[in-house]
C-alpha atoms as a PDB file:
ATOM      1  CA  UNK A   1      13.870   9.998   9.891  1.00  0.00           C
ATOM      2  CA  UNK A   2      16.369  12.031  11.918  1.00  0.00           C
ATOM      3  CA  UNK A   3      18.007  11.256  15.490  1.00  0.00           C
ATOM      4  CA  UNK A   4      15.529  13.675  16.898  1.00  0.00           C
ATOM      5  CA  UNK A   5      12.589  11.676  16.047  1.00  0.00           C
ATOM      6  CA  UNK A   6      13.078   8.100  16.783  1.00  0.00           C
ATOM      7  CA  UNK A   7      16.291   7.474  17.785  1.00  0.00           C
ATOM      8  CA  UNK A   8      19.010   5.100  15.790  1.00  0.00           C
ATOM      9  CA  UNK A   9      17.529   1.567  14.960  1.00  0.00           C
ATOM     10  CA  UNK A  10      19.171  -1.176  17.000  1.00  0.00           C
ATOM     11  CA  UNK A  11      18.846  -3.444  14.504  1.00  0.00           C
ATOM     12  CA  UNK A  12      17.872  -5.075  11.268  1.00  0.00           C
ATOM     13  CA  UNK A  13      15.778  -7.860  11.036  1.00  0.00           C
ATOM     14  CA  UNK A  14      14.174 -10.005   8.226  1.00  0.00           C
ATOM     15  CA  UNK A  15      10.834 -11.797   7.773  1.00  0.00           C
ATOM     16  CA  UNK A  16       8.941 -13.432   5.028  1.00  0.00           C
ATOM     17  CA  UNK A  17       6.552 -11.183   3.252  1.00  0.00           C
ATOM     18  CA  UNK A  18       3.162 -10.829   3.458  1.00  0.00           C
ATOM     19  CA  UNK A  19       1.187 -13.553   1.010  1.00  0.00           C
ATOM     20  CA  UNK A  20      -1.154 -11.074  -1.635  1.00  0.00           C
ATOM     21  CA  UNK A  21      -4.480 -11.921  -0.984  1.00  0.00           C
ATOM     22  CA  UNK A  22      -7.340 -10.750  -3.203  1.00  0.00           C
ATOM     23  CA  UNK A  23     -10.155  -8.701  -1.904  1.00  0.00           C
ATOM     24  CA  UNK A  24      -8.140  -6.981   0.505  1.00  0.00           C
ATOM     25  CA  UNK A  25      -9.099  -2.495   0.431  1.00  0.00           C
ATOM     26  CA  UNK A  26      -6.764  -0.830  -2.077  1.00  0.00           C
ATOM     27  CA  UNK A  27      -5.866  -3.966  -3.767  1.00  0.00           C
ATOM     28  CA  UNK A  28      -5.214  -4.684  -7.196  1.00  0.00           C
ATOM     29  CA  UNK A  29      -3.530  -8.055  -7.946  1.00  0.00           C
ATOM     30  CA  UNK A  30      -3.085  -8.785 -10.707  1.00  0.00           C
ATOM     31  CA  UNK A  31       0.087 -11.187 -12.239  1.00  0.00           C
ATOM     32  CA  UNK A  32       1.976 -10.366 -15.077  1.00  0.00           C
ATOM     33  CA  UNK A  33       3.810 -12.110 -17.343  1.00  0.00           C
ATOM     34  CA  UNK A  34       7.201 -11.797 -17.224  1.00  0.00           C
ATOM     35  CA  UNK A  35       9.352 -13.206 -20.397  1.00  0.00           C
ATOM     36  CA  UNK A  36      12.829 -12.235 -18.265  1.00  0.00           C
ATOM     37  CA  UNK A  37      11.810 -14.564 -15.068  1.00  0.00           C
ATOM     38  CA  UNK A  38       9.595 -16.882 -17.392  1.00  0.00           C
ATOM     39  CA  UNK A  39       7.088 -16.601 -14.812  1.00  0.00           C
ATOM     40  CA  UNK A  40       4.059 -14.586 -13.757  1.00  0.00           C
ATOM     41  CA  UNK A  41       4.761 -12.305 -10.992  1.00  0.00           C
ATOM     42  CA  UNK A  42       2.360 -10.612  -8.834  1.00  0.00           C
ATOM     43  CA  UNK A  43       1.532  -7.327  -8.094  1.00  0.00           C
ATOM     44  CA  UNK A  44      -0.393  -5.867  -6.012  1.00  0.00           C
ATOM     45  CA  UNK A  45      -1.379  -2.490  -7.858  1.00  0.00           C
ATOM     46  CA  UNK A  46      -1.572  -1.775 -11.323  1.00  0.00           C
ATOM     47  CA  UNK A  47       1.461   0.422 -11.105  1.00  0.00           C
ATOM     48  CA  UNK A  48       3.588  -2.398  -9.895  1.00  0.00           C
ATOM     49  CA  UNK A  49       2.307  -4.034 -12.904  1.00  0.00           C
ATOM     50  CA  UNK A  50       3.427  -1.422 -14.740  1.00  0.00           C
ATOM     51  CA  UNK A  51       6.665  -1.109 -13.890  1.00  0.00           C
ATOM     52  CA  UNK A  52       7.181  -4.654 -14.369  1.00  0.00           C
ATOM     53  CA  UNK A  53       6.300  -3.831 -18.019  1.00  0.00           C
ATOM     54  CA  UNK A  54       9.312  -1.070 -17.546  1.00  0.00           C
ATOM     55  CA  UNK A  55      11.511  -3.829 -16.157  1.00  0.00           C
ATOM     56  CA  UNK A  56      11.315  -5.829 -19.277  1.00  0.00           C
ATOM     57  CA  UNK A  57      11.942  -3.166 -21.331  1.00  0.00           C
ATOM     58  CA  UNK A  58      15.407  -2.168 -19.732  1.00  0.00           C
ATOM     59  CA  UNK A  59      18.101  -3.862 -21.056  1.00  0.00           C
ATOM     60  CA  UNK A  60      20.004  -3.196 -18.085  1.00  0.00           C
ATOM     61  CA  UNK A  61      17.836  -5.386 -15.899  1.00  0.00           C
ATOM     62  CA  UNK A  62      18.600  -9.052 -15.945  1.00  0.00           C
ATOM     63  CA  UNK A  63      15.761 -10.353 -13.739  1.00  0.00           C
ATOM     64  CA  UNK A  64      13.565  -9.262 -10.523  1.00  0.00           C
ATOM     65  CA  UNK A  65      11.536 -10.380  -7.717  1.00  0.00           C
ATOM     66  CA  UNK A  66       8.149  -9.066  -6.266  1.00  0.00           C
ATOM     67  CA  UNK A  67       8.207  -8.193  -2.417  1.00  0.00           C
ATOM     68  CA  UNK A  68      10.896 -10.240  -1.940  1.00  0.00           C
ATOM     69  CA  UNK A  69      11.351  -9.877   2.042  1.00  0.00           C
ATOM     70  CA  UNK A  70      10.319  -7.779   5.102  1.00  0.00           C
ATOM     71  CA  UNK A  71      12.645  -5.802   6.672  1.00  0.00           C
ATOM     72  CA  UNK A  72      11.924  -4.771  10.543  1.00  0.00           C
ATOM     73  CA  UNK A  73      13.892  -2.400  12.589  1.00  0.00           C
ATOM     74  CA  UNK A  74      13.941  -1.944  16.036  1.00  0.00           C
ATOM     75  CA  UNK A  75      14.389   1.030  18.258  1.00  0.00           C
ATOM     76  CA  UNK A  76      14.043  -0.351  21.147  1.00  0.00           C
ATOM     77  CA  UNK A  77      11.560  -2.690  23.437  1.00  0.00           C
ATOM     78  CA  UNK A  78       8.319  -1.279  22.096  1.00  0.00           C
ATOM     79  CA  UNK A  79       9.345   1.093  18.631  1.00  0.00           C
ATOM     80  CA  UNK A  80       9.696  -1.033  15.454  1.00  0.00           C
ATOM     81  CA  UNK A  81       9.432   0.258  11.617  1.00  0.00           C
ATOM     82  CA  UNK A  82       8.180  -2.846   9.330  1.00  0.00           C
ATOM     83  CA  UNK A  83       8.904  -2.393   5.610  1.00  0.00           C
ATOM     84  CA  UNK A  84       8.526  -4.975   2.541  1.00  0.00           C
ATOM     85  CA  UNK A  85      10.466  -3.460  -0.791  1.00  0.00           C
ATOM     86  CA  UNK A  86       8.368  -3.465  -4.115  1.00  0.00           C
ATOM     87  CA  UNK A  87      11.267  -5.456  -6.009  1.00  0.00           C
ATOM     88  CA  UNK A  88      14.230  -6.533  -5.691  1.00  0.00           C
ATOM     89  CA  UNK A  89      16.314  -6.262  -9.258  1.00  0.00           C
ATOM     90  CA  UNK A  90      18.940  -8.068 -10.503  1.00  0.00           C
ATOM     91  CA  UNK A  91      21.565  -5.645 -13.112  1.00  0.00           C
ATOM     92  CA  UNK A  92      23.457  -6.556 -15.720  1.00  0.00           C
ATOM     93  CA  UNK A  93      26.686  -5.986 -13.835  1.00  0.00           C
ATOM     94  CA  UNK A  94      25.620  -8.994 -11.091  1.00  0.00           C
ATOM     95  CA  UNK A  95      24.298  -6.079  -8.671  1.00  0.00           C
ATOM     96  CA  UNK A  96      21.119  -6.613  -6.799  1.00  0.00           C
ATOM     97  CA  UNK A  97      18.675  -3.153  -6.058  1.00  0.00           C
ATOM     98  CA  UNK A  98      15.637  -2.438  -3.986  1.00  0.00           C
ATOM     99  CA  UNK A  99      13.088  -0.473  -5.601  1.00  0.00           C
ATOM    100  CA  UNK A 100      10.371   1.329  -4.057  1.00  0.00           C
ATOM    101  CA  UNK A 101       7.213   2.583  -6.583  1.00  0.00           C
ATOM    102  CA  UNK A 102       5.094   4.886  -5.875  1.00  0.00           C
ATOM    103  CA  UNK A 103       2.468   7.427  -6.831  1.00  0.00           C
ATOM    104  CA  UNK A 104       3.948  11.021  -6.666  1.00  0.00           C
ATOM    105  CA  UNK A 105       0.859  12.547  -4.614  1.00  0.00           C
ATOM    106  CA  UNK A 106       2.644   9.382  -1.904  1.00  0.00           C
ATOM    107  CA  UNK A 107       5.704  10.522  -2.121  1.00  0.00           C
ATOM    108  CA  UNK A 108       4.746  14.578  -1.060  1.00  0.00           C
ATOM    109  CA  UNK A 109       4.105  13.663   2.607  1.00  0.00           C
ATOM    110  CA  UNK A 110       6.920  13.722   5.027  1.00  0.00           C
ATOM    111  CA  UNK A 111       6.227  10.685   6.928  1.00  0.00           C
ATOM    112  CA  UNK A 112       6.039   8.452   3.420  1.00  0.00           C
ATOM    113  CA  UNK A 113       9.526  10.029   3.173  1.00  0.00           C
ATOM    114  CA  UNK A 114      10.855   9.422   6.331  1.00  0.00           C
ATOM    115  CA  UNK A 115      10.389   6.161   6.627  1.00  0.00           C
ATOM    116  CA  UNK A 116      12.160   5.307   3.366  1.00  0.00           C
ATOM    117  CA  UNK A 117      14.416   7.224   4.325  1.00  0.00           C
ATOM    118  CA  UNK A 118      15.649   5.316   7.285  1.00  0.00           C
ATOM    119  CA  UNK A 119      15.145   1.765   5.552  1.00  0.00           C
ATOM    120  CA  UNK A 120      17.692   3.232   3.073  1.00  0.00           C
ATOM    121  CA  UNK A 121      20.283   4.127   5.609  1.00  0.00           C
ATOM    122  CA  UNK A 122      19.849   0.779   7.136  1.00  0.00           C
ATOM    123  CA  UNK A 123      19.804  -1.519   4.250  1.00  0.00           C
ATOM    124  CA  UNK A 124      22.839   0.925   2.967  1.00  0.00           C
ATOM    125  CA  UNK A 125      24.810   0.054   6.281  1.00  0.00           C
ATOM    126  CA  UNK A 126      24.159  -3.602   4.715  1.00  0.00           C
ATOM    127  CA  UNK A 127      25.352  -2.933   1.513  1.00  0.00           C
ATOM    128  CA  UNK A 128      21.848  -2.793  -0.429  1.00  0.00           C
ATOM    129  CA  UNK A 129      20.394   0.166  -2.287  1.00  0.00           C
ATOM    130  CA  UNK A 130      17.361   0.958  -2.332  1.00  0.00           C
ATOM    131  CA  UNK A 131      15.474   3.366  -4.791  1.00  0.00           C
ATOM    132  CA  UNK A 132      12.268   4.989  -4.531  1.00  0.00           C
ATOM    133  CA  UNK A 133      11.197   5.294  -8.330  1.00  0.00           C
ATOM    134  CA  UNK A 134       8.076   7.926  -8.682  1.00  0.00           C
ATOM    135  CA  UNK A 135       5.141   7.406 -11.170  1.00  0.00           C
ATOM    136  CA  UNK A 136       5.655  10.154 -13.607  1.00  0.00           C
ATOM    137  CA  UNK A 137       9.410   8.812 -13.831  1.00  0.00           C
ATOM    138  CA  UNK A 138       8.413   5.752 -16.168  1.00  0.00           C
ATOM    139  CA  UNK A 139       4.738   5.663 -16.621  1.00  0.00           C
ATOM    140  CA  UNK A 140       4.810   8.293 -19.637  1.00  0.00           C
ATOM    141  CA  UNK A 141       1.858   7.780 -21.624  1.00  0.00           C
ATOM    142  CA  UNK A 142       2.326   7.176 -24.902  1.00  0.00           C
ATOM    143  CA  UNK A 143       5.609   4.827 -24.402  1.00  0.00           C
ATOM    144  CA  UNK A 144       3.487   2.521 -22.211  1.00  0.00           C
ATOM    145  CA  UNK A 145       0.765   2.724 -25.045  1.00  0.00           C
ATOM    146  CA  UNK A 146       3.585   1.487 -27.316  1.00  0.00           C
ATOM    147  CA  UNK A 147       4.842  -1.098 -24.776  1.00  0.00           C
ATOM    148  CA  UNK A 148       2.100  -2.542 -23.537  1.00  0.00           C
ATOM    149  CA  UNK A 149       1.198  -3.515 -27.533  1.00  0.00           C
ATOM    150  CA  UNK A 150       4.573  -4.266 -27.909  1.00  0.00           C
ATOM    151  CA  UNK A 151       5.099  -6.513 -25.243  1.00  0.00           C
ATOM    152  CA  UNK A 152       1.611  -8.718 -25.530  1.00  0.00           C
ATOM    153  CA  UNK A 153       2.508  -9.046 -29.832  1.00  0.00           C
ATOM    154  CA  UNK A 154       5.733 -10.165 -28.520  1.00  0.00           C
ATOM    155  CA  UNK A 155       5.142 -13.525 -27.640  1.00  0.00           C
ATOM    156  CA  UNK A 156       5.591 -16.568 -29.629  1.00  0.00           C
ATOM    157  CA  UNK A 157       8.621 -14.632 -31.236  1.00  0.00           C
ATOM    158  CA  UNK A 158      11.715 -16.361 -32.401  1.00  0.00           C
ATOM    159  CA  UNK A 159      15.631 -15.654 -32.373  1.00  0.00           C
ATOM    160  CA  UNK A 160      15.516 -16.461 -35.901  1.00  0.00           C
ATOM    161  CA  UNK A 161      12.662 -14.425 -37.028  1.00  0.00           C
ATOM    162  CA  UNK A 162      13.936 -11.586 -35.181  1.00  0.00           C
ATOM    163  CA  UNK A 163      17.045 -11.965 -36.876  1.00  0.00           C
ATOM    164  CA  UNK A 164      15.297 -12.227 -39.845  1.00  0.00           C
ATOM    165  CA  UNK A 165      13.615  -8.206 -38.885  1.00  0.00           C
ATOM    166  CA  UNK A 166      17.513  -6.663 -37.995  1.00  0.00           C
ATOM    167  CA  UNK A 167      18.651  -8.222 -41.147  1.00  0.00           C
ATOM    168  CA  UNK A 168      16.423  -6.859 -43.443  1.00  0.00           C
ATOM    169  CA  UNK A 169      16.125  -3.479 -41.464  1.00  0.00           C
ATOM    170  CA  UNK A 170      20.016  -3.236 -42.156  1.00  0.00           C
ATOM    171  CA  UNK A 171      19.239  -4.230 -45.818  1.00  0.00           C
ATOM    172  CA  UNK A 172      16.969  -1.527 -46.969  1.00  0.00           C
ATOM    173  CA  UNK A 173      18.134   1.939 -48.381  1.00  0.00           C
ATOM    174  CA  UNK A 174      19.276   4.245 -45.447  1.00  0.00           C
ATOM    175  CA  UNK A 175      18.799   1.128 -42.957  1.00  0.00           C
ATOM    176  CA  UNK A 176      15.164   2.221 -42.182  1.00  0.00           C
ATOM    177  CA  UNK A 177      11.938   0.878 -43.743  1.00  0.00           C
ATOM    178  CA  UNK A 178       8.570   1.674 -42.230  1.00  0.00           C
ATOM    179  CA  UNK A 179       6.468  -1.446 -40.081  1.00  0.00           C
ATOM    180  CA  UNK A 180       4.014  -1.845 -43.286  1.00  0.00           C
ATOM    181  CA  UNK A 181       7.040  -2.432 -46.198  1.00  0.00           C
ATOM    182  CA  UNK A 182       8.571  -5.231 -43.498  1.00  0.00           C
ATOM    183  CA  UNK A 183       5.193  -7.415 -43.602  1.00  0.00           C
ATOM    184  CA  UNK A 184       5.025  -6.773 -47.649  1.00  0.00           C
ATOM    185  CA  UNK A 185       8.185  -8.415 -48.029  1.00  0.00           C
ATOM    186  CA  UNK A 186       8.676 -11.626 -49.736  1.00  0.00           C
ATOM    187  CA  UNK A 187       8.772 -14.089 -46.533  1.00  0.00           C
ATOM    188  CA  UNK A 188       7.687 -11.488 -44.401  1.00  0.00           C
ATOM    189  CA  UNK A 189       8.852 -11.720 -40.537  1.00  0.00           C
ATOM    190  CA  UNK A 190       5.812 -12.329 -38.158  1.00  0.00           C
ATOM    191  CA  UNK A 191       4.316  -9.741 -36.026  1.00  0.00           C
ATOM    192  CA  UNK A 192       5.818 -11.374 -32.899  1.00  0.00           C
ATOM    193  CA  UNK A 193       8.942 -11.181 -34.313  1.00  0.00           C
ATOM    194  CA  UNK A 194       8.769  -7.227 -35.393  1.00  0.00           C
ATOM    195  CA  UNK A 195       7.161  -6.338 -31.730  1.00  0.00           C
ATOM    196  CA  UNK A 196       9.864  -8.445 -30.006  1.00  0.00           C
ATOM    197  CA  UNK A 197      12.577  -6.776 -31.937  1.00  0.00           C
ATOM    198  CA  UNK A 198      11.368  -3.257 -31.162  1.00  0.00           C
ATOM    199  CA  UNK A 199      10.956  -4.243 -27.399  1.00  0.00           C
ATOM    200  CA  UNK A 200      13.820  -5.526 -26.600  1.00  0.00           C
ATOM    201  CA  UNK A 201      16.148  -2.736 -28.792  1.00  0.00           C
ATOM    202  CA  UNK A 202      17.259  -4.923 -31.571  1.00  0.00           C
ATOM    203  CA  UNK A 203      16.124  -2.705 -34.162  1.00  0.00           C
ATOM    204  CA  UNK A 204      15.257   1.406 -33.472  1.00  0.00           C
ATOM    205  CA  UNK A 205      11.675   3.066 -33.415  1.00  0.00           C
ATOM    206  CA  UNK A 206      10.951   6.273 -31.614  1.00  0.00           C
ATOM    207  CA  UNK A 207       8.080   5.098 -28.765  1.00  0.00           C
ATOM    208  CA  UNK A 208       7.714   8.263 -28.118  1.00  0.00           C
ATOM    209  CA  UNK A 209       5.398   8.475 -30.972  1.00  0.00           C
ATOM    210  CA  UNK A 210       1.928   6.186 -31.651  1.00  0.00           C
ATOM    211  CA  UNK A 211       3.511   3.011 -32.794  1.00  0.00           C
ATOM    212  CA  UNK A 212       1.877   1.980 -36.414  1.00  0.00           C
ATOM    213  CA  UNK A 213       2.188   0.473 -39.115  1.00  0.00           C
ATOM    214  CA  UNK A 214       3.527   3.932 -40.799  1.00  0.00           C
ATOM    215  CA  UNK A 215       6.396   3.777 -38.021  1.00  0.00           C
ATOM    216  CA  UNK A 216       9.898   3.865 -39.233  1.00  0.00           C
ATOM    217  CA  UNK A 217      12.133   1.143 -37.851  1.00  0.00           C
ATOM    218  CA  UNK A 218      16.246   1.611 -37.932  1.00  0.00           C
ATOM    219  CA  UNK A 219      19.560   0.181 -37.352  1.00  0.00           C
ATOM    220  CA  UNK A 220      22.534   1.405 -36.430  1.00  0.00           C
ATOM    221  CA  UNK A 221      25.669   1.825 -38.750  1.00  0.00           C
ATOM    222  CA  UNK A 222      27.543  -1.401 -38.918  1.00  0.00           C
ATOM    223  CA  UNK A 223      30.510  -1.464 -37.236  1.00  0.00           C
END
């Protein structure tokens, strides 16, 4: 929003957010599972959920909060802009980040715009960022086919089984072996263990390609 429009905002204010409730029109909450806040966190969209999923695969992202606060600025007696951030993020450098998710048809209109906009100039002058993330940015479809079965075979996973998977990745001829010669192995690692180890990067599979049992899995050179 420029100075033309509505005028510099006199101040910043904070409230808590609004409680999810079900049934409301254009509601989807759901909760999802997170393994990084060992909690369920709601959402209240399936893209939210979504991007949680995207959270937890990022190794830069330490933990994260859903619709944390509600920010309201005032422009005087009767003009006020009320805004509650889709997450707040914490990074693996101790940095904190508002993100912002939305459908990209949402983010065409000038008003949608506008107002982020001005929430980022405020919560800037504050020393917060805050992102708007689009859609088609992260929800690519075949990497969230691979993540989503990824993520739900990853529970009940170990440390040492999925030490067991790097070690015997790094063993094999070339340091790659397909999904199916890992479970024919004498011993062979669980499926928790092989999913958790591709999710979270300890091992290398291209996810931009239907995840199988055919699917070759790699390390890098040792070092």
């Amino acid at each position: 929003m420029n100075g033309q429009s509505v005028g510099y905002p006199r101040s910043l204010m904070t409230s808590p957010p609004k409680k999810l409730r079900t049934g409301e029109y254009g509601k989807h909450i759901t909760y999802f599972p997170s393994q990084k806040n060992r909690e369920y966190i709601s959402c209240e969209s399936l893209l939210e959920s979504d991007f949680c999923l995207y959270l937890e695969y990022l190794p830069a992202v330490q933990r994260y909060i859903s619709h944390p606060i509600r920010f309201i600025l005032n422009f005087g007696p009767t003009k006020t802009l009320k805004y509650t951030p889709d997450f707040f993020v914490k990074l693996a450098d101790g940095s904190w980040v508002f993100y912002e998710i939305k459908p990209d048809s949402q983010l065409e209109g000038s008003r949608t715009q506008e107002k982020l906009l001005c929430f980022q100039r405020a919560l800037a002058e504050h020393g917060y960022l805050l992102e708007t993330i689009a859609e088609s940015h992260f929800r690519k479809p075949t990497l969230f086919h691979n993540l989503n079965y990824l993520y739900a075979h990853s529970f009940g996973a170990t440390q040492l089984g999925i030490a067991r998977v790097v070690h015997i990745v790094e063993d094999a001829p070339s340091r790659t072996i397909r999904v199916h010669q890992l479970l024919e192995v004498l011993n062979p690692p669980t499926v928790s263990d092989i999913a958790s180890a591709v999710f979270n990067r300890k091992v290398h599979a291209n996810l931009n390609r239907f995840f199988s049992t055919q699917t070759q899995i790699s390390v890098g050179e040792r070092r």
